[in-house]
Protein backbone atom coordinates (compact mmCIF):
# COMPACT_ATOMS: atom_id res chain seq x y z
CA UNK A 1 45.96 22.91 26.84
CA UNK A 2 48.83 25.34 26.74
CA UNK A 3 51.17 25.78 29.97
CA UNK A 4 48.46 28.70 31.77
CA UNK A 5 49.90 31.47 33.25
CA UNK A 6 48.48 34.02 35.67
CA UNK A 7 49.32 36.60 37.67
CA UNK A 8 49.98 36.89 41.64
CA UNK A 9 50.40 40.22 42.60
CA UNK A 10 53.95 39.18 43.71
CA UNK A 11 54.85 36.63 41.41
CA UNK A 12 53.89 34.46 38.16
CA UNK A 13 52.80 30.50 38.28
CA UNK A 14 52.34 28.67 35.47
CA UNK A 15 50.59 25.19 36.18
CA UNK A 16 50.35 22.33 33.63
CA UNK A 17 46.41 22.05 32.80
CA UNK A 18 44.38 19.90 30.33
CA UNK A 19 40.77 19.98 29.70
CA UNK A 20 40.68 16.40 31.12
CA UNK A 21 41.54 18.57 34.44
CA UNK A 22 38.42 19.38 36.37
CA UNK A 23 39.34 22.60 37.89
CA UNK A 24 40.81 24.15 34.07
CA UNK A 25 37.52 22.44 32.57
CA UNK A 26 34.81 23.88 34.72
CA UNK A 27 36.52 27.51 35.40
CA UNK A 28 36.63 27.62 31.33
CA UNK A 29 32.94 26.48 31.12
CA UNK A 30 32.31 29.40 33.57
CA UNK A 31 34.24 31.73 31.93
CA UNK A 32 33.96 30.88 28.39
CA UNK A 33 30.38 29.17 28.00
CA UNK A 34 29.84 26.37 25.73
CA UNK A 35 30.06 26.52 21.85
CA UNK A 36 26.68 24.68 20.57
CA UNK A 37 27.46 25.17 16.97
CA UNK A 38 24.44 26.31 16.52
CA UNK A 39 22.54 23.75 17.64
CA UNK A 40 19.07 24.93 19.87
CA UNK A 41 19.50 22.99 22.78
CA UNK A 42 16.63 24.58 24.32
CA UNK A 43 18.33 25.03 27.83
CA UNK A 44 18.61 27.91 29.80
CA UNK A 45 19.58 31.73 29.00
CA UNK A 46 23.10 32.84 27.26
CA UNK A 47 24.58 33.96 31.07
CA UNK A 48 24.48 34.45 34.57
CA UNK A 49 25.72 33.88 38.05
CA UNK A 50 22.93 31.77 39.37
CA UNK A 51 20.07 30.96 38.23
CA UNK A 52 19.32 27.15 36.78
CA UNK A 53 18.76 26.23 33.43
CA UNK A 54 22.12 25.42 31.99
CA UNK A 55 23.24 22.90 34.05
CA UNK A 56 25.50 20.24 33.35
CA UNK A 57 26.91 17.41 35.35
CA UNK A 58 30.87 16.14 34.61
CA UNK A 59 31.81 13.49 36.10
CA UNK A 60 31.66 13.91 40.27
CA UNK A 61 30.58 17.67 39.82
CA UNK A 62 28.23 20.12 38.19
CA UNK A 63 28.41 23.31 36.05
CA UNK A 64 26.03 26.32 35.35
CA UNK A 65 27.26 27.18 32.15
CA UNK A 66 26.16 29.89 29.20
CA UNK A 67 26.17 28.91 25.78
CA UNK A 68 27.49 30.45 22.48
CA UNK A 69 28.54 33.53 24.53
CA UNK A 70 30.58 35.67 21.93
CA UNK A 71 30.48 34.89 18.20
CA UNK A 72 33.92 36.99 18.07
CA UNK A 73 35.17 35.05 20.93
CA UNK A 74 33.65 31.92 20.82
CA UNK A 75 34.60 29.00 23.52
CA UNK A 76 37.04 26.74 22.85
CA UNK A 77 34.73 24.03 24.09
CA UNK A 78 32.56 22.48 22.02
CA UNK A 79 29.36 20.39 22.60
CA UNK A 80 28.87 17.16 21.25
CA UNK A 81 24.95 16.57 20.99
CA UNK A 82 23.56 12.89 20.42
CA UNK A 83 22.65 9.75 22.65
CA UNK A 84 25.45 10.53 24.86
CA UNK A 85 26.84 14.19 24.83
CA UNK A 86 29.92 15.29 25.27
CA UNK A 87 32.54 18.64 25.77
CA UNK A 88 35.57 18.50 23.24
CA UNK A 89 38.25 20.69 23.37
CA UNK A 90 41.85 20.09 21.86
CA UNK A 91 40.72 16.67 20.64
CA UNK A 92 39.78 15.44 24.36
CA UNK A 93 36.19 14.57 24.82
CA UNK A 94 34.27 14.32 28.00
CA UNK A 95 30.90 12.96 28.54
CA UNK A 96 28.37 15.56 30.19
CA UNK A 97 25.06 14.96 30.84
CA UNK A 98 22.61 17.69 31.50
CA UNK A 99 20.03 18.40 34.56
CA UNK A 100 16.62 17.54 33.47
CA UNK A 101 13.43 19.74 34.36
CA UNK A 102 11.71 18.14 37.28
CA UNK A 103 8.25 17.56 37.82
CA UNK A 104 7.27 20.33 39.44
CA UNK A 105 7.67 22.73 36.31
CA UNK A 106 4.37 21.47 34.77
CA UNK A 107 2.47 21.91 38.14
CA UNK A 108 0.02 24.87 39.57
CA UNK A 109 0.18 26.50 43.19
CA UNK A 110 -3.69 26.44 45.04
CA UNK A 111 -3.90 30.06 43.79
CA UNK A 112 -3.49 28.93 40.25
CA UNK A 113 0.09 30.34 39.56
CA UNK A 114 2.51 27.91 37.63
CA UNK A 115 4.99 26.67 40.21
CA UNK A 116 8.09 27.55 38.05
CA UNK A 117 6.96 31.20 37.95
CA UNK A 118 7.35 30.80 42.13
CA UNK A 119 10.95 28.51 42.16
CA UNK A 120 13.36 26.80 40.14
CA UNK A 121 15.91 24.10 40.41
CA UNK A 122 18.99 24.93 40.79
CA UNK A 123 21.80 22.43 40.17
CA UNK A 124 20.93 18.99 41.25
CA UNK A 125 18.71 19.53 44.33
CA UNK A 126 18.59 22.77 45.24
CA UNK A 127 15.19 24.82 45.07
CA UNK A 128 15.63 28.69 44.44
CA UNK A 129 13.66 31.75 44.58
CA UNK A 130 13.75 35.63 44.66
CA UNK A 131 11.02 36.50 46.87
CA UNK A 132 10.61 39.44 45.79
CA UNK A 133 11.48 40.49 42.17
CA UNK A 134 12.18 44.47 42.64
CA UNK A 135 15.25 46.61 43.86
CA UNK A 136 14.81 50.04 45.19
CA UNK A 137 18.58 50.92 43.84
CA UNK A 138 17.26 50.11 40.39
CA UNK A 139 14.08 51.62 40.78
CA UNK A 140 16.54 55.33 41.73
CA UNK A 141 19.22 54.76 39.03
CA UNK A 142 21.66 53.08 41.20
CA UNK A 143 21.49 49.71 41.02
CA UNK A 144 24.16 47.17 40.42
CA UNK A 145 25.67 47.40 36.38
CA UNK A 146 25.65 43.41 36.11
CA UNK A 147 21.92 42.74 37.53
CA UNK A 148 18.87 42.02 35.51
CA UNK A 149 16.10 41.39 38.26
CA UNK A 150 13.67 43.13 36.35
CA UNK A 151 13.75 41.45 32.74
CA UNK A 152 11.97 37.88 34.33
CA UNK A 153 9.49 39.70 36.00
CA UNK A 154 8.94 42.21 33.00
CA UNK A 155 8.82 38.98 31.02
CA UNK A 156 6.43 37.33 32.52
CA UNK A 157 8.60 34.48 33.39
CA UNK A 158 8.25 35.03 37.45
CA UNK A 159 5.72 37.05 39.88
CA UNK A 160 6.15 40.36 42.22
CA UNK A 161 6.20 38.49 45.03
CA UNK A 162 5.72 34.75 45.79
CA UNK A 163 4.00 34.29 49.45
CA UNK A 164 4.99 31.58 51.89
CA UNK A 165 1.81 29.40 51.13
CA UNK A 166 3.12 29.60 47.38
CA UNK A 167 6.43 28.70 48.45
CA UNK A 168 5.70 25.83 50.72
CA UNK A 169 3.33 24.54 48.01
CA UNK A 170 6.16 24.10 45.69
CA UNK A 171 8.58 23.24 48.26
CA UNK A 172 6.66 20.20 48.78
CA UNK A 173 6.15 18.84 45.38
CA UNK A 174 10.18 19.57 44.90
CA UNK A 175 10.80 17.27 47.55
CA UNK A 176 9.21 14.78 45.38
CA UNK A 177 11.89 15.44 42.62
CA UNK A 178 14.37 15.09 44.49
CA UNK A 179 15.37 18.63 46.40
CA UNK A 180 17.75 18.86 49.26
CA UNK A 181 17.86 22.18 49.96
CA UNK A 182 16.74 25.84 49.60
CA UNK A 183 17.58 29.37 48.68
CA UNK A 184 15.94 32.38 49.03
CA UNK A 185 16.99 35.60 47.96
CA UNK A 186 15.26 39.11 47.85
CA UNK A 187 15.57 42.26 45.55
CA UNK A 188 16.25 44.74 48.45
CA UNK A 189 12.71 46.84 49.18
CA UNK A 190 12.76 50.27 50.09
CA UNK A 191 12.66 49.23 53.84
CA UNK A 192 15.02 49.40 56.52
CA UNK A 193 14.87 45.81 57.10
CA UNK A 194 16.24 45.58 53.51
CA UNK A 195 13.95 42.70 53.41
CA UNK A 196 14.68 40.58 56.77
CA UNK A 197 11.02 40.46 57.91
CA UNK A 198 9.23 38.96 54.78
CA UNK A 199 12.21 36.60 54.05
CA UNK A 200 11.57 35.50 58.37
CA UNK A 201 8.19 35.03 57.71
CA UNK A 202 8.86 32.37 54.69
CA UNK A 203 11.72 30.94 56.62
CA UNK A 204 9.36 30.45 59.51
CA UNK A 205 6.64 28.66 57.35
CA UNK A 206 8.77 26.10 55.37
CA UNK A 207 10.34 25.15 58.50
CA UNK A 208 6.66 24.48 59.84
CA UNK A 209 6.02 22.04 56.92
CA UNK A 210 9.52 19.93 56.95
CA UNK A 211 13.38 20.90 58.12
CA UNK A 212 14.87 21.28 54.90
CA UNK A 213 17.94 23.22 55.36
CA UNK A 214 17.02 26.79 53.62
CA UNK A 215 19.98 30.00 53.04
CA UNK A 216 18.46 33.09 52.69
CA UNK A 217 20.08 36.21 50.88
CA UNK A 218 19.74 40.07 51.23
CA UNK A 219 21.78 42.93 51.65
CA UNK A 220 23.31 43.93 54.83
CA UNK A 221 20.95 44.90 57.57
CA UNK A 222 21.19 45.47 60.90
CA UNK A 223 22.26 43.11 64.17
CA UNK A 224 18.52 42.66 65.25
CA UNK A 225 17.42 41.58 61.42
CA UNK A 226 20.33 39.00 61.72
CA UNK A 227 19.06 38.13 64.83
CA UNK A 228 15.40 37.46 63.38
CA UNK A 229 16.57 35.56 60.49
CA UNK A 230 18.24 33.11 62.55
CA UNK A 231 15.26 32.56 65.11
CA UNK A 232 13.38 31.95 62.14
CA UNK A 233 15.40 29.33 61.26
CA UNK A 234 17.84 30.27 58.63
CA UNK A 235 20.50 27.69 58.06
CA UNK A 236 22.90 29.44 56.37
CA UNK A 237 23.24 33.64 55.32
CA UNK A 238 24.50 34.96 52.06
CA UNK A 239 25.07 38.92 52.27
CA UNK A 240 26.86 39.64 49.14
CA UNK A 241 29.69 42.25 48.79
CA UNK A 242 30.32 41.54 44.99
CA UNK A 243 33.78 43.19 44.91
CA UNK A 244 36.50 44.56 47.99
CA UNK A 245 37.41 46.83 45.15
CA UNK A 246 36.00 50.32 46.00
CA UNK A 247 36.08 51.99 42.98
CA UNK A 248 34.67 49.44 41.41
CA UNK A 249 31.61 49.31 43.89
CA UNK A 250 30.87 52.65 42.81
CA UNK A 251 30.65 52.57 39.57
CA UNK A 252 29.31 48.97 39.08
CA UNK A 253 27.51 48.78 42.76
CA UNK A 254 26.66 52.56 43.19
CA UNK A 255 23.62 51.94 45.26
CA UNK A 256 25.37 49.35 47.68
CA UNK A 257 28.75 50.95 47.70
CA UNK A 258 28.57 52.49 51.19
CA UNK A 259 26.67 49.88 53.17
CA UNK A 260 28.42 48.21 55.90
CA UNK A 261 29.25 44.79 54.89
CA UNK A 262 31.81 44.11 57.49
CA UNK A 263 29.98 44.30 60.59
CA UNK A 264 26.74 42.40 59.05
CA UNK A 265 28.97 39.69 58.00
CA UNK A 266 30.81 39.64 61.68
CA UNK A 267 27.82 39.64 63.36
CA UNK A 268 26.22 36.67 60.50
CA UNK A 269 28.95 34.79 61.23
CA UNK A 270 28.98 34.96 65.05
CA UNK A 271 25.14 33.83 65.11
CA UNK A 272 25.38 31.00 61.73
CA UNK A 273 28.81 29.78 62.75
CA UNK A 274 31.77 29.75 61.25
CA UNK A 275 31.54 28.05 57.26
CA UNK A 276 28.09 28.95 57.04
CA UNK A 277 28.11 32.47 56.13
CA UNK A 278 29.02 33.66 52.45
CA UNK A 279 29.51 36.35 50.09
CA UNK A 280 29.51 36.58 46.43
CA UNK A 281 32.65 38.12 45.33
CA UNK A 282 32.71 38.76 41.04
CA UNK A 283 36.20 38.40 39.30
CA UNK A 284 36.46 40.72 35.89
CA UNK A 285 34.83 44.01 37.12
CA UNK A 286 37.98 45.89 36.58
CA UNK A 287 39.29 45.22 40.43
CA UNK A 288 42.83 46.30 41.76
CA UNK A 289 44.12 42.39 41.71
CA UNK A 290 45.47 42.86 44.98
CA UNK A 291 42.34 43.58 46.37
CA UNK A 292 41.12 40.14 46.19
CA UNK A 293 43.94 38.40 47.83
CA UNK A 294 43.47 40.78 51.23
CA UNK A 295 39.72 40.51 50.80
CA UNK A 296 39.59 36.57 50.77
CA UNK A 297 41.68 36.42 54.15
CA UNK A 298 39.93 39.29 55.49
CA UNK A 299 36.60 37.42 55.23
CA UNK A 300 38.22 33.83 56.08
CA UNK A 301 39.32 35.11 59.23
CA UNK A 302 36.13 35.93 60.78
CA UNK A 303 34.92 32.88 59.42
CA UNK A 304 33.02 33.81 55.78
CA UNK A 305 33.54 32.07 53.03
CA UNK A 306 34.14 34.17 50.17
CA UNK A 307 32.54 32.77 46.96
CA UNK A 308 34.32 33.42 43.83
CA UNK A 309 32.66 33.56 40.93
CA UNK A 310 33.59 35.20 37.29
CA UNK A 311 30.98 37.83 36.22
CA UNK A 312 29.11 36.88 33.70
CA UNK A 313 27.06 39.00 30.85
CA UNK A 314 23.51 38.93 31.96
CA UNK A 315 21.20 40.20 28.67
CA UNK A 316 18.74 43.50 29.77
CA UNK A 317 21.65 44.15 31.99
CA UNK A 318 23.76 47.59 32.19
CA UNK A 319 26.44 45.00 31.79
CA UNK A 320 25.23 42.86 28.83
CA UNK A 321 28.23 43.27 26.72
CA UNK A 322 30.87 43.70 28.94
CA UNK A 323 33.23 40.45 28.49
CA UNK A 324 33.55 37.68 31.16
CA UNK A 325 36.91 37.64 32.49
CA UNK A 326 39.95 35.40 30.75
CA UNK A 327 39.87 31.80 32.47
CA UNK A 328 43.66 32.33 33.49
CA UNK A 329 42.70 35.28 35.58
CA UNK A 330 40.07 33.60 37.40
CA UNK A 331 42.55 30.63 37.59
CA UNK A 332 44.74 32.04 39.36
CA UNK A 333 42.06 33.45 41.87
CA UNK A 334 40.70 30.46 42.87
CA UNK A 335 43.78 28.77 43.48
CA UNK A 336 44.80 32.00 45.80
CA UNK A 337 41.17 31.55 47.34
CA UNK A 338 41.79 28.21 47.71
CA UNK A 339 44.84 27.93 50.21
CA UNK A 340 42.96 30.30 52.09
CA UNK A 341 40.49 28.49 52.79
CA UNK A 342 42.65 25.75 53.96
CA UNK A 343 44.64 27.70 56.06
CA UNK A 344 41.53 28.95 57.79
CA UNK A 345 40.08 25.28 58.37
CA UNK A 346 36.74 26.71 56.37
CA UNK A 347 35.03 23.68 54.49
CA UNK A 348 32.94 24.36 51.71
CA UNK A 349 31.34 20.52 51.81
CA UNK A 350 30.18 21.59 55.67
CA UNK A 351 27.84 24.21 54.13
CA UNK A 352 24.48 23.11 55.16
CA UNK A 353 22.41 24.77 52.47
CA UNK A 354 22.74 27.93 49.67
CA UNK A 355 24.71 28.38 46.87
CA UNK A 356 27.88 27.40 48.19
CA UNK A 357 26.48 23.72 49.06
CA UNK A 358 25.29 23.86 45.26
CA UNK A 359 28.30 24.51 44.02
CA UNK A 360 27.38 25.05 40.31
CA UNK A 361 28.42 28.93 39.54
CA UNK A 362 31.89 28.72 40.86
CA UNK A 363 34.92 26.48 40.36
CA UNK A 364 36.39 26.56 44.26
CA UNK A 365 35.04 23.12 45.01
CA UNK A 366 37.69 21.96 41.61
CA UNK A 367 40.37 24.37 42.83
CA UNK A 368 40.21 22.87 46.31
CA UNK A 369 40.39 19.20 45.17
CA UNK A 370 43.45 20.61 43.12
CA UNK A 371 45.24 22.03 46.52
CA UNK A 372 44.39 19.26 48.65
């Protein structure tokens, strides 16, 4: 690859990369997708920052990537199908191999409902679920541009709600397949707990049947919802600020734009400990560069760990056709995000369960081994 350049919002690096680098080869996957050349792989949707389907593992590390994103801007990485697949990109090749479906997919709950309607893998080992599959911003006109909550549940592809004897159910044959760990997020409900209570009460019942370490996700609520969470058992918290830009917050995140993230993630982070508290932060919204910079060390230094990821076009979305953002932009973020997280002793491999323990939707773990 080309000497890659990006921006600090003081001065320019440039940094020698090749696709045989890890970091420059899984922030491009990220970024860029994968070109199948038409092929039907049958795996996974075209984007998004989470869920499972298009996984791949490389080497020591694994990617959630989208495939044949943009036919006018098609990825310079190409897959290689055949008894052993591969990525090739400026005449390099490097064997991938991708996540199979577990077990578990082709089972039933007690209550009849197919168990991948109620969780899915997610990376290697980690089981995932939204628990419930609605958001009262959406539901008023005001929900986040890049979210699609609705289209899997409008699909038919998920339930409403999935019920901690559902989820412990599937929990339990997952083990079987291997999984390590859980998430659960939540749609935020029109309740002031901003769903705290119901995501306690599924908490509390998994823990019942083994101790699998289990993150939970949901906007910011209140000290006392915190509180509850973590007598419940949480492991680790996710509460999601998706951009320290706020103009961008309101008109991407108008619903969520004046909720207090700040103290909820102070208080998370004094109850969880530091390294075990997250939030989502999206690169290519249109943010003030600048913004992320402060915002990564404002977060480090209570002890959050920010968790960069590029936004990617998620179809039914507001968003849908909105490009991801250029891999040198995002390069350059990571490796800012990076030192930061050095210089605040904050280590991602300490993360006991969530997203940040997967690993698969962002390229920090790469940028770190680059820094270190």
């Amino acid at each position: 690859m080309d000497w890659l350049f990006y921006k600090h919002p003081y001065k320019y690096h440039s940094i020698k990369m090749s696709f045989m680098d890890g970091f420059t080869l899984k922030n491009t996957l990220l970024c860029r997708g994968l070109d199948t050349g038409g092929a039907d792989v049958g795996r996974g949707r075209k984007g998004g920052a989470g869920p499972a389907g298009t996984c791949l593992e490389v080497g020591r590390w694994i990617v959630n990537t989208g495939l044949n994103y943009s036919a006018s801007r098609p990825s310079p990485l190409k897959l290689r199908l055949g008894e052993r697949p591969s990525i090739i990109a400026d005449g390099e090749e490097v064997p991938v191999s991708f996540i199979n479906e577990p077990a578990f997919y082709g089972k039933t709950t007690s209550d009849g409902t197919p168990m991948k309607k109620v969780a899915l893998l997610h990376g290697r080992d980690c089981l995932a679920t939204t628990l419930y599959q609605r958001c009262t911003y959406m539901e008023q006109g005001r929900g986040c541009a890049f979210c699609a909550i609705h289209t899997t549940l409008d699909s038919g592809a998920t339930i409403l709600r999935k019920t901690p004897r559902q989820l412990g159910e599937v929990l339990m044959e997952a083990r079987k397949d291997g999984v390590t760990h859980m998430v659960i997020t939540t749609g935020t409900p029109n309740t002031r707990d901003h769903g705290a209570r119901m995501l306690a009460r599924a908490v509390e019942h998994l823990k019942s049947l083994c101790n699998i370490p289990v993150h939970v996700q949901l906007t910011p609520p209140s000290g006392r919802y915190l509180d509850l969470l973590h007598r419940a058992g949480a492991d680790t918290i996710g509460i999601h600020m998706e951009s320290f830009d706020s103009s961008v917050m309101r008109r991407v995140c108008p619903g969520k734009s004046g909720l207090d993230y700040g103290s909820a993630l102070e208080y998370a982070a004094g109850l969880f400990g530091d390294g075990q508290v997250s939030s989502f932060i999206l690169g290519g919204l249109g943010e003030a560069q600048e913004t992320m910079k402060e915002g990564f060390e404002a977060l480090a230094t209570t002890g959050v760990i920010p968790f960069l990821v590029p936004f990617r076009p998620l179809p039914g979305s507001a968003m849908e056709h909105h490009p991801p953002p250029d891999p040198s932009y995002m390069a350059g973020l990571y490796l800012e995000l990076a030192d930061i997280l050095i210089k605040y002793g904050l280590d991602i491999s300490g993360h006991r369960a969530g997203c940040v323990r997967c690993g698969a939707c962002s390229a920090i773990d790469t940028a770190l081994e680059m820094r270190r």
